[in-house]
C-alpha atoms as a PDB file:
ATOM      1  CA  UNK A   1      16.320   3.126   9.003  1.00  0.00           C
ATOM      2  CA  UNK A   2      19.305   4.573   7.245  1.00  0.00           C
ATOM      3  CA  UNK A   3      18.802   8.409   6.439  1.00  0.00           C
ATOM      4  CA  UNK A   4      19.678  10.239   3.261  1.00  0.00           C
ATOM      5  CA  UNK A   5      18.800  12.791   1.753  1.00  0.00           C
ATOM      6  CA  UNK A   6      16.075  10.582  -0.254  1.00  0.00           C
ATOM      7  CA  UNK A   7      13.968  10.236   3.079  1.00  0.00           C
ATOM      8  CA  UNK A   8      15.061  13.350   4.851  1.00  0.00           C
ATOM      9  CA  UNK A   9      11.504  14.987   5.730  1.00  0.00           C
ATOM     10  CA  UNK A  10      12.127  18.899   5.097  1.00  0.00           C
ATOM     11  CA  UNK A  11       8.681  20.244   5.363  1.00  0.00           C
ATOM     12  CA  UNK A  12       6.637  19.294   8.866  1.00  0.00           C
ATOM     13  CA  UNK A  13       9.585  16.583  10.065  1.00  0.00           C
ATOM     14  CA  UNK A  14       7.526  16.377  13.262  1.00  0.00           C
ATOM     15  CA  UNK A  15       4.897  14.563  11.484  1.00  0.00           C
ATOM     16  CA  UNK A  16       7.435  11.900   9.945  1.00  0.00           C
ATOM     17  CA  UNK A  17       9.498   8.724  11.187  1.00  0.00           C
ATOM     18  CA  UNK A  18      11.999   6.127  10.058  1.00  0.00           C
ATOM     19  CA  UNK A  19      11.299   3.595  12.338  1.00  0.00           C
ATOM     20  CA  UNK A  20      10.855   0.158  11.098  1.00  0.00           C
ATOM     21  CA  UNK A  21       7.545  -0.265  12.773  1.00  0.00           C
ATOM     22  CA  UNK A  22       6.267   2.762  11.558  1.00  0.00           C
ATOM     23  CA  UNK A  23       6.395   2.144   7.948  1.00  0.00           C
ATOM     24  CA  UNK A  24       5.383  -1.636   8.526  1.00  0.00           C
ATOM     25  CA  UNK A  25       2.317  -0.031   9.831  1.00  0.00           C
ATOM     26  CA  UNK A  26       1.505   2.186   7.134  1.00  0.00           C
ATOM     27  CA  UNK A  27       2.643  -0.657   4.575  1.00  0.00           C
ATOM     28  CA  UNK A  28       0.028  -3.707   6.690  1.00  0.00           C
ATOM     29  CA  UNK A  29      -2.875  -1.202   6.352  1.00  0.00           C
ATOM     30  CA  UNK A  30      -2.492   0.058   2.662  1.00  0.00           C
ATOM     31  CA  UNK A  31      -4.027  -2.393  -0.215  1.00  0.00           C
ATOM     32  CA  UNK A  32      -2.270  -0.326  -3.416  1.00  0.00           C
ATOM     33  CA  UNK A  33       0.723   0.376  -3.623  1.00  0.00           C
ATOM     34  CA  UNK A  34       2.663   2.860  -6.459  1.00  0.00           C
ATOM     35  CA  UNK A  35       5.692   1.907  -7.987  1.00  0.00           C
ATOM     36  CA  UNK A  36       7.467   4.537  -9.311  1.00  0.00           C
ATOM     37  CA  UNK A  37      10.631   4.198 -11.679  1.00  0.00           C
ATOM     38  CA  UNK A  38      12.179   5.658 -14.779  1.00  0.00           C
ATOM     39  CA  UNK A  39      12.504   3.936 -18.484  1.00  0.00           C
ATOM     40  CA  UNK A  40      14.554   5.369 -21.146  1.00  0.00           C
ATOM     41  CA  UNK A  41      14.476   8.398 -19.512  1.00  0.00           C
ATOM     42  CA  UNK A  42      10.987   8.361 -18.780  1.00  0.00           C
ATOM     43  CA  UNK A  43       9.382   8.868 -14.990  1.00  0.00           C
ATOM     44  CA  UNK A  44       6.762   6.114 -15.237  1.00  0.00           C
ATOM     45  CA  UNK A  45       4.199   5.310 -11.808  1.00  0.00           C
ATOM     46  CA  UNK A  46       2.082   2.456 -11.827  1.00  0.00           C
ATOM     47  CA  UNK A  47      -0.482   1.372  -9.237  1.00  0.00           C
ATOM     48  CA  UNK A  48      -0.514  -2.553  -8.076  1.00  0.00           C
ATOM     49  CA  UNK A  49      -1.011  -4.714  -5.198  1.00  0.00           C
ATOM     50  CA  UNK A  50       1.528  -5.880  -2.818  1.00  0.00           C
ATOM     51  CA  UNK A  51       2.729  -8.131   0.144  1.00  0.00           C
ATOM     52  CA  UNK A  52       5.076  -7.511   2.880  1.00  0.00           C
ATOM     53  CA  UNK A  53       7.353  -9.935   4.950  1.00  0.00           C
ATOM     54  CA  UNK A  54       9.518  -8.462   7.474  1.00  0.00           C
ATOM     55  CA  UNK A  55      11.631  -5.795   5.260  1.00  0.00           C
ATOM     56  CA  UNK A  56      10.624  -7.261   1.949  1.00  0.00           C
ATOM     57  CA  UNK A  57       7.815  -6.213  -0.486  1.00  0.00           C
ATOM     58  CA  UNK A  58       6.675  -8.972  -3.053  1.00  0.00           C
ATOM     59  CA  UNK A  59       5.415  -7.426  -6.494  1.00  0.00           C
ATOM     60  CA  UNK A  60       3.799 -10.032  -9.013  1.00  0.00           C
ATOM     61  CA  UNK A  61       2.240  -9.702 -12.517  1.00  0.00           C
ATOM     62  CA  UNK A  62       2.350 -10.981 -15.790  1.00  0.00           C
ATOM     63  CA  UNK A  63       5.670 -12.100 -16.891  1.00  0.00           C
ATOM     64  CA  UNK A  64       4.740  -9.795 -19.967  1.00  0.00           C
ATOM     65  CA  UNK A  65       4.935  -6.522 -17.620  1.00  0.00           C
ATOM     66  CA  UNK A  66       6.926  -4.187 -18.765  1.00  0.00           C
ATOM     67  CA  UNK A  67       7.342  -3.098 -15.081  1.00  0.00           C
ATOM     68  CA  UNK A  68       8.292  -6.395 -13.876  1.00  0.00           C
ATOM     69  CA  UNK A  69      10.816  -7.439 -16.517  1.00  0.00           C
ATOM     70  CA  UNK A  70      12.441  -3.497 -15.802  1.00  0.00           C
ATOM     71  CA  UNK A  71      12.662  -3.979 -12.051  1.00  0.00           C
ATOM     72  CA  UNK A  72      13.855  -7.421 -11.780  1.00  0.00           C
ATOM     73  CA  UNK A  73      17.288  -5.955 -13.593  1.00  0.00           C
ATOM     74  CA  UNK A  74      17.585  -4.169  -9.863  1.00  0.00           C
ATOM     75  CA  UNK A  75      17.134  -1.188 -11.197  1.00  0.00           C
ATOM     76  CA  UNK A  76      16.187   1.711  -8.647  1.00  0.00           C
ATOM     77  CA  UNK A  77      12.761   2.109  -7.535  1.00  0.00           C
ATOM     78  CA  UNK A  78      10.122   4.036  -5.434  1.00  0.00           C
ATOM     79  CA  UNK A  79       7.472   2.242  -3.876  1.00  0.00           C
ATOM     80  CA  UNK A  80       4.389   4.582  -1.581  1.00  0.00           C
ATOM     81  CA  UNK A  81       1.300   3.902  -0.429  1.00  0.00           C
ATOM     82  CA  UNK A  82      -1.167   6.518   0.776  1.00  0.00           C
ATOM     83  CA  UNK A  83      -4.234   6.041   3.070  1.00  0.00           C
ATOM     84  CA  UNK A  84      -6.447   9.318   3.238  1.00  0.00           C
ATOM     85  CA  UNK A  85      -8.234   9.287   6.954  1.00  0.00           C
ATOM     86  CA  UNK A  86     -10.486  12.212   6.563  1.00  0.00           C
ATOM     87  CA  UNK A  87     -10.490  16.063   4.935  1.00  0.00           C
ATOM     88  CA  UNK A  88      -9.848  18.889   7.096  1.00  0.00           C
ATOM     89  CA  UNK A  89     -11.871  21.532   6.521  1.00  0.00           C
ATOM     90  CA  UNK A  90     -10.135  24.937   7.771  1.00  0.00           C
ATOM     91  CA  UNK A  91     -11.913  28.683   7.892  1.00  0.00           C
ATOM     92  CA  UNK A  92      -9.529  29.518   4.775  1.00  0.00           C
ATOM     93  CA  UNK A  93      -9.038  27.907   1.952  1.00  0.00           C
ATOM     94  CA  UNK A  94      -5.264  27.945   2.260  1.00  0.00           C
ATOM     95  CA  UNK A  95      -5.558  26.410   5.544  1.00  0.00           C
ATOM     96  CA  UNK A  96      -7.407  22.999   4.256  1.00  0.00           C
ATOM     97  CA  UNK A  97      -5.256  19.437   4.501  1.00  0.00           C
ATOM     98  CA  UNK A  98      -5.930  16.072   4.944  1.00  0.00           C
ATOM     99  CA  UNK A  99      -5.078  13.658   7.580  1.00  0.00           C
ATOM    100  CA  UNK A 100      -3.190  10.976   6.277  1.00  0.00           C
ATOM    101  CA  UNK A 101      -1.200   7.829   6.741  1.00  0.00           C
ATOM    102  CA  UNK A 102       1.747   7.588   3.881  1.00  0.00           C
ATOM    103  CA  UNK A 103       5.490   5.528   3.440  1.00  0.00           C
ATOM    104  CA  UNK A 104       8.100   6.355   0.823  1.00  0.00           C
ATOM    105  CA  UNK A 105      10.325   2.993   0.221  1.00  0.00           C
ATOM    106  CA  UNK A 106      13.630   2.829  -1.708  1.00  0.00           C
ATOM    107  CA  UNK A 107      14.865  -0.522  -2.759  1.00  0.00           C
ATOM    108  CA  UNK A 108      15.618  -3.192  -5.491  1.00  0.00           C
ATOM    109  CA  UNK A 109      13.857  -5.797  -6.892  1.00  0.00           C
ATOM    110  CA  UNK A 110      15.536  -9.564  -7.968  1.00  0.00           C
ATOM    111  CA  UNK A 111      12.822 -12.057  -9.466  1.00  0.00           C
ATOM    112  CA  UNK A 112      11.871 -15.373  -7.520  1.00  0.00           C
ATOM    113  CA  UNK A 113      12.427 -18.136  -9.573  1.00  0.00           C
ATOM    114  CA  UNK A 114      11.612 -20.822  -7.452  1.00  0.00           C
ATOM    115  CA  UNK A 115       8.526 -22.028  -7.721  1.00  0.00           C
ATOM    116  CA  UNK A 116       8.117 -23.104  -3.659  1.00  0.00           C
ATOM    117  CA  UNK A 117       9.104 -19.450  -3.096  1.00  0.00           C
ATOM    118  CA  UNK A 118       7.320 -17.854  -5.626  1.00  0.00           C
ATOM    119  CA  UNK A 119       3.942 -19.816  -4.364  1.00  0.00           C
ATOM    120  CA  UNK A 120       4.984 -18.812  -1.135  1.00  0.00           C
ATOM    121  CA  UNK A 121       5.199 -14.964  -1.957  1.00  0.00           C
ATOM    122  CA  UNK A 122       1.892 -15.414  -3.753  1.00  0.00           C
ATOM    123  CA  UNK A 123       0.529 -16.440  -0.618  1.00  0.00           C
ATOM    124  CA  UNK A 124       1.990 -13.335   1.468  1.00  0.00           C
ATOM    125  CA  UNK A 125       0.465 -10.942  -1.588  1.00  0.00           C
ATOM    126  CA  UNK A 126      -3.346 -12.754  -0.959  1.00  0.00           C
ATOM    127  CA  UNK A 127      -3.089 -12.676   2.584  1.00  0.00           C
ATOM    128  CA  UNK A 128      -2.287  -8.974   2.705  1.00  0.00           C
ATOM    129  CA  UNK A 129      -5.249  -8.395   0.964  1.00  0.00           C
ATOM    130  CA  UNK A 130      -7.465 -10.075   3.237  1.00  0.00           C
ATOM    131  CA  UNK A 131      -6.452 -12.184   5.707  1.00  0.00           C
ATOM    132  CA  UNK A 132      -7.551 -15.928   5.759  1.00  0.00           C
ATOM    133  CA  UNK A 133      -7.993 -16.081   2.322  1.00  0.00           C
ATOM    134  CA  UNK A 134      -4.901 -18.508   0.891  1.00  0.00           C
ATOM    135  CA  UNK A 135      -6.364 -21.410   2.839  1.00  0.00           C
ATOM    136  CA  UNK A 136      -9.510 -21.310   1.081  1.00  0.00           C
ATOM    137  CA  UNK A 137      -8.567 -21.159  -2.750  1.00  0.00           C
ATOM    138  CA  UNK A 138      -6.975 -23.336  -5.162  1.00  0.00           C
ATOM    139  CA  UNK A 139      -2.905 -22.954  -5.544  1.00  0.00           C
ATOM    140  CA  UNK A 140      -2.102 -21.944  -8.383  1.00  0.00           C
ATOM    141  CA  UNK A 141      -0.768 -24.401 -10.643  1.00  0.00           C
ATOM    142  CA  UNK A 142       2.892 -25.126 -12.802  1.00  0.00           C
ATOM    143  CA  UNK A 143       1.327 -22.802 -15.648  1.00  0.00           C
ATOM    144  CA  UNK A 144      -0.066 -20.378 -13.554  1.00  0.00           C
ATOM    145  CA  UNK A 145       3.444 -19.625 -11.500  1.00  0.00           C
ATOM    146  CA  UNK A 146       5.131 -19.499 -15.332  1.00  0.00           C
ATOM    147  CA  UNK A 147       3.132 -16.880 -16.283  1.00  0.00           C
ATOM    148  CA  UNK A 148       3.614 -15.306 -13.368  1.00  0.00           C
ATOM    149  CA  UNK A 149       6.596 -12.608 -12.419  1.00  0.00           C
ATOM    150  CA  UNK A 150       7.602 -12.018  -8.746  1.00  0.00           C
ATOM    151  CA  UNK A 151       9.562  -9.740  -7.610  1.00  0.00           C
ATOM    152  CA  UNK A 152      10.825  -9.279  -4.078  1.00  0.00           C
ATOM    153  CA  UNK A 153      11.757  -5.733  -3.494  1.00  0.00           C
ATOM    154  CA  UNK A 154      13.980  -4.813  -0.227  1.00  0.00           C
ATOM    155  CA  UNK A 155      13.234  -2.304   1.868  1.00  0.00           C
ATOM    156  CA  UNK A 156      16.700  -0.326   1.550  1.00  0.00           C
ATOM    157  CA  UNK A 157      15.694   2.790   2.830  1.00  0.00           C
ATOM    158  CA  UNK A 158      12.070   4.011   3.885  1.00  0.00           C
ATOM    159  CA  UNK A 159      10.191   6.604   5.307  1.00  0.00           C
ATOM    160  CA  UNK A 160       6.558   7.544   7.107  1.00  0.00           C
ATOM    161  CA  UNK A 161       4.336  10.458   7.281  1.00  0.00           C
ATOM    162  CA  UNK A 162       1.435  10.887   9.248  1.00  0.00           C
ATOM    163  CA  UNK A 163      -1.247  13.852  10.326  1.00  0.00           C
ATOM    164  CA  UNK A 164      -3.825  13.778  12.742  1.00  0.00           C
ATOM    165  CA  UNK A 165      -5.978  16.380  13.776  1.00  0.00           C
ATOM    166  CA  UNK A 166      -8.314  19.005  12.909  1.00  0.00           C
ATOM    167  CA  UNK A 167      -7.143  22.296  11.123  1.00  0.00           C
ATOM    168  CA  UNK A 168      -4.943  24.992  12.417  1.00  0.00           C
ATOM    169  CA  UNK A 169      -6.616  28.601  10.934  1.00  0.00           C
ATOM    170  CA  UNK A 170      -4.788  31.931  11.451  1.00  0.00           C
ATOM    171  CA  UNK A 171      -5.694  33.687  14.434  1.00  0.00           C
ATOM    172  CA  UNK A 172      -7.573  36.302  12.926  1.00  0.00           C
ATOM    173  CA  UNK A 173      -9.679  33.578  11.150  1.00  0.00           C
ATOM    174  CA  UNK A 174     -11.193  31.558  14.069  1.00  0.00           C
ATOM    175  CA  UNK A 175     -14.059  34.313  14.196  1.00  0.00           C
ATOM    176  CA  UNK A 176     -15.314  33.861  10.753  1.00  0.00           C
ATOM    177  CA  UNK A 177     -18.658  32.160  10.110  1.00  0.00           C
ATOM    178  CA  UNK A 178     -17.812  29.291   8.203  1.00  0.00           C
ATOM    179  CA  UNK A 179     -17.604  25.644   9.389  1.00  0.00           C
ATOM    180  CA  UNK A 180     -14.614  24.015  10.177  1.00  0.00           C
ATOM    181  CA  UNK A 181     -13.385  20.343  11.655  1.00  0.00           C
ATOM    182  CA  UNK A 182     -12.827  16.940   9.820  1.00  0.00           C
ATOM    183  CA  UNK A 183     -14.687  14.442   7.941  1.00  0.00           C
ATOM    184  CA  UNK A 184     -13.608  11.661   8.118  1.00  0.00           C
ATOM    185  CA  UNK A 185     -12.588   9.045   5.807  1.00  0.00           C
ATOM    186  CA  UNK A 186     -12.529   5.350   6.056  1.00  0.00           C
ATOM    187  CA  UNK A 187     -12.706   2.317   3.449  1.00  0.00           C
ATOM    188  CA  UNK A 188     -16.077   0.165   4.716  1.00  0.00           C
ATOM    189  CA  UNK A 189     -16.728  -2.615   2.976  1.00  0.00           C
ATOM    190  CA  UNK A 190     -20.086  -3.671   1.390  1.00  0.00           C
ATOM    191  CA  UNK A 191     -22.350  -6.649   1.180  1.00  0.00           C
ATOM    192  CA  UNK A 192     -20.755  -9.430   0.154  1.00  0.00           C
ATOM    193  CA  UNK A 193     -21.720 -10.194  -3.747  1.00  0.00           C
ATOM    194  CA  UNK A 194     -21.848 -13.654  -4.550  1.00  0.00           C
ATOM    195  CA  UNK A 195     -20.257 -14.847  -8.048  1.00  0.00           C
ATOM    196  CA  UNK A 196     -23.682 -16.137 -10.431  1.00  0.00           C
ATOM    197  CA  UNK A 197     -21.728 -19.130 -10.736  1.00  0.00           C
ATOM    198  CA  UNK A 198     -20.881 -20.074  -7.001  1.00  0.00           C
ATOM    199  CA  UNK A 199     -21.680 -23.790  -6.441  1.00  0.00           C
ATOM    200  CA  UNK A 200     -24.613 -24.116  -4.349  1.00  0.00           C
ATOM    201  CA  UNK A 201     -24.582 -24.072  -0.339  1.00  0.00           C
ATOM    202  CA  UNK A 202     -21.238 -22.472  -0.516  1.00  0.00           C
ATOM    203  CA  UNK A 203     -21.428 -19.950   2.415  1.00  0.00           C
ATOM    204  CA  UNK A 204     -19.790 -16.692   2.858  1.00  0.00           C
ATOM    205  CA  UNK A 205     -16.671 -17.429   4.686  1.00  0.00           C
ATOM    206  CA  UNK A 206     -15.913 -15.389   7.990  1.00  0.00           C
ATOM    207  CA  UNK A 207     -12.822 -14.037   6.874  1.00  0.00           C
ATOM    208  CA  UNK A 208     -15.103 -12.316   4.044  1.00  0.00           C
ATOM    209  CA  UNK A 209     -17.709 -11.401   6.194  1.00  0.00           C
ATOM    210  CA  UNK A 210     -15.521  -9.954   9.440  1.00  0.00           C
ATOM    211  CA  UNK A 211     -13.385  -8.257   7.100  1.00  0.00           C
ATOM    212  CA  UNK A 212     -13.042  -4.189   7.588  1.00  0.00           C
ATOM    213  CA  UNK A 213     -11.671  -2.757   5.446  1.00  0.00           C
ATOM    214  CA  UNK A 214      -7.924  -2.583   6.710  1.00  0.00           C
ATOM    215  CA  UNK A 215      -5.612  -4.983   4.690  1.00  0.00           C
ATOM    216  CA  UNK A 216      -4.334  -5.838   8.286  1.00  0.00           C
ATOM    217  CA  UNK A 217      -7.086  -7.234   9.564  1.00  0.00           C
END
């Protein structure tokens, strides 16, 4: 991807890339996304869910958002996601980290107005979350998609950082009697809570059950 000084990695480069497929990667495993943009002056961040096609992001709310109705001017925006793998736990407490998976994206945002595409972008958000799911709910409606902002954001510029590994201790440290390594970190989902409500004989569909915990999958 194109590099300026926005996505130039200064500290641990080694550990970063700008290849497409790298950031899809991080982007196809995260489920939240930040959004980060400025108002009057005003840094503002807010957390939401997201879908990605090819080197588009769709964003979606209420058409009341105050985000939403900001970014579809095209003003410029942030968008990163963060997936924490596990803690690393170092002899010294300068040394700890975390391994992570993380993307910076730079882009604008122009609001779908069509309600075909808007649906469609819908349907990319719900099947990022967990795949399989679209087929198996109700569409939503005329209302529904008028009270209903999307946004698709290009990917303009973007960015990927990743560690791995356990820690890295000053020489003089590895002798010291204190426990070091990882522990790792993973999202696992749960039992499956039915709604009190759910119809009778209505059984838990596999691409509930399989899921694991990876919007990707």
């Amino acid at each position: 991807m194109t590099l300026t000084d926005r996505t130039q990695l200064h500290r641990r480069p080694q550990r970063g890339s700008r290849e497409e497929a790298d950031v899809h990667a991080v982007l196809d495993a995260a489920f939240l996304a930040h959004v980060g943009f400025n108002m009057d002056g005003q840094p503002f961040v807010i957390p939401t869910l997201f879908g990605r096609e090819g080197n588009t992001l769709y964003l979606h709310g209420s058409a009341a958002s105050r985000m939403l109705r900001l970014l579809e001017t095209g003003v410029a925006a942030c968008v990163t996601v963060t997936l924490v793998d596990g803690l690393v736990l170092a002899r010294s407490a300068f040394r700890h980290s975390m391994n992570y998976r993380s993307a910076v994206v730079f882009g604008t945002a122009r609001k779908i107005e069509d309600p075909d595409r808007k649906s469609h972008a819908l349907s990319v958000v719900v099947e990022h979350l967990i795949r399989g799911r679209w087929a198996d709910v109700r569409k939503p409606n005329v209302q529904e998609l008028k009270a209903t902002t999307v946004l698709e954001f290009t990917i303009e510029e973007a960015s990927a950082k990743v560690r791995t590994g356990g820690p890295v201790d000053d020489e003089e440290d590895y002798s010291l009697p204190a426990w070091a390594g990882v522990l790792p970190l993973s999202i696992v989902p749960g039992t499956p809570v039915p709604d009190e409500r759910l119809a009778a004989g209505i059984e838990i569909p596999q691409h509930v059950s399989r899921f694991r915990g990876s919007a990707a999958e």
